[in-house]
C-alpha atoms as a PDB file:
ATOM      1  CA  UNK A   1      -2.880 -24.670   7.860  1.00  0.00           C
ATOM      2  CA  UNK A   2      -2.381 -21.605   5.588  1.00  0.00           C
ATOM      3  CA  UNK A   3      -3.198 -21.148   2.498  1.00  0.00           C
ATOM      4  CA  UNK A   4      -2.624 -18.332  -0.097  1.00  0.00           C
ATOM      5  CA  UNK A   5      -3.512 -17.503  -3.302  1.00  0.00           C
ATOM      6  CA  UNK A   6      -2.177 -14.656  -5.985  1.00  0.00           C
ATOM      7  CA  UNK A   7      -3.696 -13.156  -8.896  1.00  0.00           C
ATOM      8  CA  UNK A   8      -1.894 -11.742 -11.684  1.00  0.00           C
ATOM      9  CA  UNK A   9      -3.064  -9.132 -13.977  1.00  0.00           C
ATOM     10  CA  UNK A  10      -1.015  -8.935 -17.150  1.00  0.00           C
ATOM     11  CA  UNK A  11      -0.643  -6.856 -19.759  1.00  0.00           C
ATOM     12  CA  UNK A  12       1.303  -8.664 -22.745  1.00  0.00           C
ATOM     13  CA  UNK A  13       3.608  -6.886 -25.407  1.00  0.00           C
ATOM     14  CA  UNK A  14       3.820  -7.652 -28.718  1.00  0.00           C
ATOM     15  CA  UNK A  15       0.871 -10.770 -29.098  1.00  0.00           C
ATOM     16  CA  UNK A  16      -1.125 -10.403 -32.272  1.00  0.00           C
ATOM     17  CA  UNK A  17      -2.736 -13.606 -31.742  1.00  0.00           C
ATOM     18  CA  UNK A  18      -4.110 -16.708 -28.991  1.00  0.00           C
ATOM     19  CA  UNK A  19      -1.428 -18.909 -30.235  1.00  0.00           C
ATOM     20  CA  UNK A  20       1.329 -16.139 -29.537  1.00  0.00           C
ATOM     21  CA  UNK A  21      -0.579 -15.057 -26.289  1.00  0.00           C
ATOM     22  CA  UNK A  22      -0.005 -19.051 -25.217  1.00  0.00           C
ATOM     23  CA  UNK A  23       3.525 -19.247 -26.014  1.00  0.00           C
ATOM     24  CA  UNK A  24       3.549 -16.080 -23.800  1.00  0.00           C
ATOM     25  CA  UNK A  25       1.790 -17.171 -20.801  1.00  0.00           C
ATOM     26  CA  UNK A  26       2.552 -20.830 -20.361  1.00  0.00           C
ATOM     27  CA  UNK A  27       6.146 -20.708 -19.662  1.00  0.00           C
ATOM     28  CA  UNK A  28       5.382 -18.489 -16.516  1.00  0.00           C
ATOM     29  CA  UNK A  29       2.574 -20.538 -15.835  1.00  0.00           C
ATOM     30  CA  UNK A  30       5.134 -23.865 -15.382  1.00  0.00           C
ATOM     31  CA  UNK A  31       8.336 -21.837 -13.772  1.00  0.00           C
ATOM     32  CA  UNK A  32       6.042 -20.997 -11.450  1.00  0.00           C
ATOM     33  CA  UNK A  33       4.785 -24.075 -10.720  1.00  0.00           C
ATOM     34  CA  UNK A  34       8.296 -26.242 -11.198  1.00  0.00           C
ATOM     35  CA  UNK A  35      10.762 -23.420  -8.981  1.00  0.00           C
ATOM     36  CA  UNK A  36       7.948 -23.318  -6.261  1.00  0.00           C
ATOM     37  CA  UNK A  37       5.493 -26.158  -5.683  1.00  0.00           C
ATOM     38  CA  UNK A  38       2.152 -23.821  -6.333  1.00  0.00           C
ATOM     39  CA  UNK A  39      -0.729 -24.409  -8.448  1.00  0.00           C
ATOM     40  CA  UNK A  40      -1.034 -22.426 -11.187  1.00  0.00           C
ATOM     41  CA  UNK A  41      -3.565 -21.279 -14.115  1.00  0.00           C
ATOM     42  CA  UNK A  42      -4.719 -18.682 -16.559  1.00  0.00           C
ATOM     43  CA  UNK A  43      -7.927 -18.009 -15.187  1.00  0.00           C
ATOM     44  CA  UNK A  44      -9.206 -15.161 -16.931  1.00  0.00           C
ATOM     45  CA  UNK A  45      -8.573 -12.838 -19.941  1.00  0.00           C
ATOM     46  CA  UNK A  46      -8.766 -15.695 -22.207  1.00  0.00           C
ATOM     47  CA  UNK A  47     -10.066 -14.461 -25.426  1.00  0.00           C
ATOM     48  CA  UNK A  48      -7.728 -11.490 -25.012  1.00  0.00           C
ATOM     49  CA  UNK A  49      -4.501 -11.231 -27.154  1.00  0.00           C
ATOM     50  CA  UNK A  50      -2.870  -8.967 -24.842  1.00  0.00           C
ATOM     51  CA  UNK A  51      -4.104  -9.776 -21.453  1.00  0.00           C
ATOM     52  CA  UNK A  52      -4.400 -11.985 -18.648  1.00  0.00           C
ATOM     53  CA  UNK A  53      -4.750 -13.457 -15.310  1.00  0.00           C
ATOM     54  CA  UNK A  54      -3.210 -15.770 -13.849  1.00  0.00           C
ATOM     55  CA  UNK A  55      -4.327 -17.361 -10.503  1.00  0.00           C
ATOM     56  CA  UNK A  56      -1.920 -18.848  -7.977  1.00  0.00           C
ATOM     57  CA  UNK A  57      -2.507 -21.192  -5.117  1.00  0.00           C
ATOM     58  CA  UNK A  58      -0.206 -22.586  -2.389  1.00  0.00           C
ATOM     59  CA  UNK A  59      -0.601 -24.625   1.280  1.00  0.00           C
ATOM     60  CA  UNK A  60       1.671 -24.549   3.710  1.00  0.00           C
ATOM     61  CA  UNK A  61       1.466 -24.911   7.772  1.00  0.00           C
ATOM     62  CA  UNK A  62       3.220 -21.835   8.188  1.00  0.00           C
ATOM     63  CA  UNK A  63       2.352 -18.322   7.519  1.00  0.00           C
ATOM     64  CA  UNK A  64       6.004 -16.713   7.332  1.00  0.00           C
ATOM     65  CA  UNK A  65       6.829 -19.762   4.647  1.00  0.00           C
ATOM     66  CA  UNK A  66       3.665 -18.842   2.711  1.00  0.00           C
ATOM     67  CA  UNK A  67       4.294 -15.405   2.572  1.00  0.00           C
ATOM     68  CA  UNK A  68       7.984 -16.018   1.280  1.00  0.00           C
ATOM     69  CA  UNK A  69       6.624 -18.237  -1.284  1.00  0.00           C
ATOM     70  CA  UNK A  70       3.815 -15.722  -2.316  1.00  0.00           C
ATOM     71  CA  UNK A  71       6.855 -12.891  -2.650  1.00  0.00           C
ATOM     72  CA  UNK A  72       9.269 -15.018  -4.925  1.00  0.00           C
ATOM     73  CA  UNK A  73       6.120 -15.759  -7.232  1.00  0.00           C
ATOM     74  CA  UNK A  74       5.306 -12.066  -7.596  1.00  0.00           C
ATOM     75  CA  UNK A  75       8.945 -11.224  -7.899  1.00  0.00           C
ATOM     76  CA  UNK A  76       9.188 -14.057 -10.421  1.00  0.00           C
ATOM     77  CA  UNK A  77       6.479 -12.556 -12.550  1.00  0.00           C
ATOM     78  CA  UNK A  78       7.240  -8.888 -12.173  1.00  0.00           C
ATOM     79  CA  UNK A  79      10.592  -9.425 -13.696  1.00  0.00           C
ATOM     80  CA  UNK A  80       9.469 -11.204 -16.899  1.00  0.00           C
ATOM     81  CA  UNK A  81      10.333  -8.490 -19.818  1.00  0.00           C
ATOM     82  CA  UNK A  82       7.615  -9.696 -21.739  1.00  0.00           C
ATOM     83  CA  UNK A  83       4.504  -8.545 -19.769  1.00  0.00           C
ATOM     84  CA  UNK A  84       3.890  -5.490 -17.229  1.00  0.00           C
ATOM     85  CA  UNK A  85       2.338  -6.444 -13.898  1.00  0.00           C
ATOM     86  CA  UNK A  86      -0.589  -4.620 -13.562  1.00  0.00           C
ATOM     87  CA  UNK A  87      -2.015  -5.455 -10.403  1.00  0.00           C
ATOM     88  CA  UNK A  88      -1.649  -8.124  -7.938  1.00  0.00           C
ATOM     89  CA  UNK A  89      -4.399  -9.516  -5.364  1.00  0.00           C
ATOM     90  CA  UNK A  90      -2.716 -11.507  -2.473  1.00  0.00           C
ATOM     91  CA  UNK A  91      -4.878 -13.105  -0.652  1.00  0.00           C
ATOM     92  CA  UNK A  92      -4.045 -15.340   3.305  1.00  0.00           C
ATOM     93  CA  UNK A  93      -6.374 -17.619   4.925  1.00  0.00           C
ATOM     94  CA  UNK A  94      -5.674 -19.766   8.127  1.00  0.00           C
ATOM     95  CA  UNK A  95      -7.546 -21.629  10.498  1.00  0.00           C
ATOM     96  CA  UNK A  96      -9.148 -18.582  12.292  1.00  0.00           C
ATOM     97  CA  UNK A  97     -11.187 -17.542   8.996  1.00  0.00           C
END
């Protein structure tokens, strides 16, 4: 068993507020998890207008299927026009950790 898990670190364009920070953040937050199976969350930034982080998690029994999965997220989120990818943390774990 694999698992791997992504983190996000967003900067967001024009949001002047939490409520336009939301309407921001949660559509990526379900593509991600409807085109792809993963489990998904803001998990940090929160107060922040124009930031965030959002954590990813997926399982999978094999590590070349993970890492696909892991690379269509990050491509999925590095091509939204409404935020700039600052970093990303990837992050694999199998049975020999």
């Amino acid at each position: 068993m694999y698992v791997g898990t992504l983190s996000f670190d967003l900067l967001l364009g024009d949001v002047h507020s939490l409520k336009e920070k939301r309407s921001v953040v949660r559509p990526i937050v379900a593509e991600l998890q409807r085109k792809y199976a993963v489990s998904a969350a803001e998990v940090d930034h929160m107060d922040l207008h124009r930031r965030a982080i959002i954590g990813l998690a997926a399982v999978s029994g094999d590590a070349a299927h993970l890492t696909d999965i892991l690379d269509r997220c990050e491509r999925l989120v590095a091509a939204r026009p409404e935020v700039e990818l600052l970093s990303v943390r990837r992050r694999l774990h199998g049975d020999d950790d």
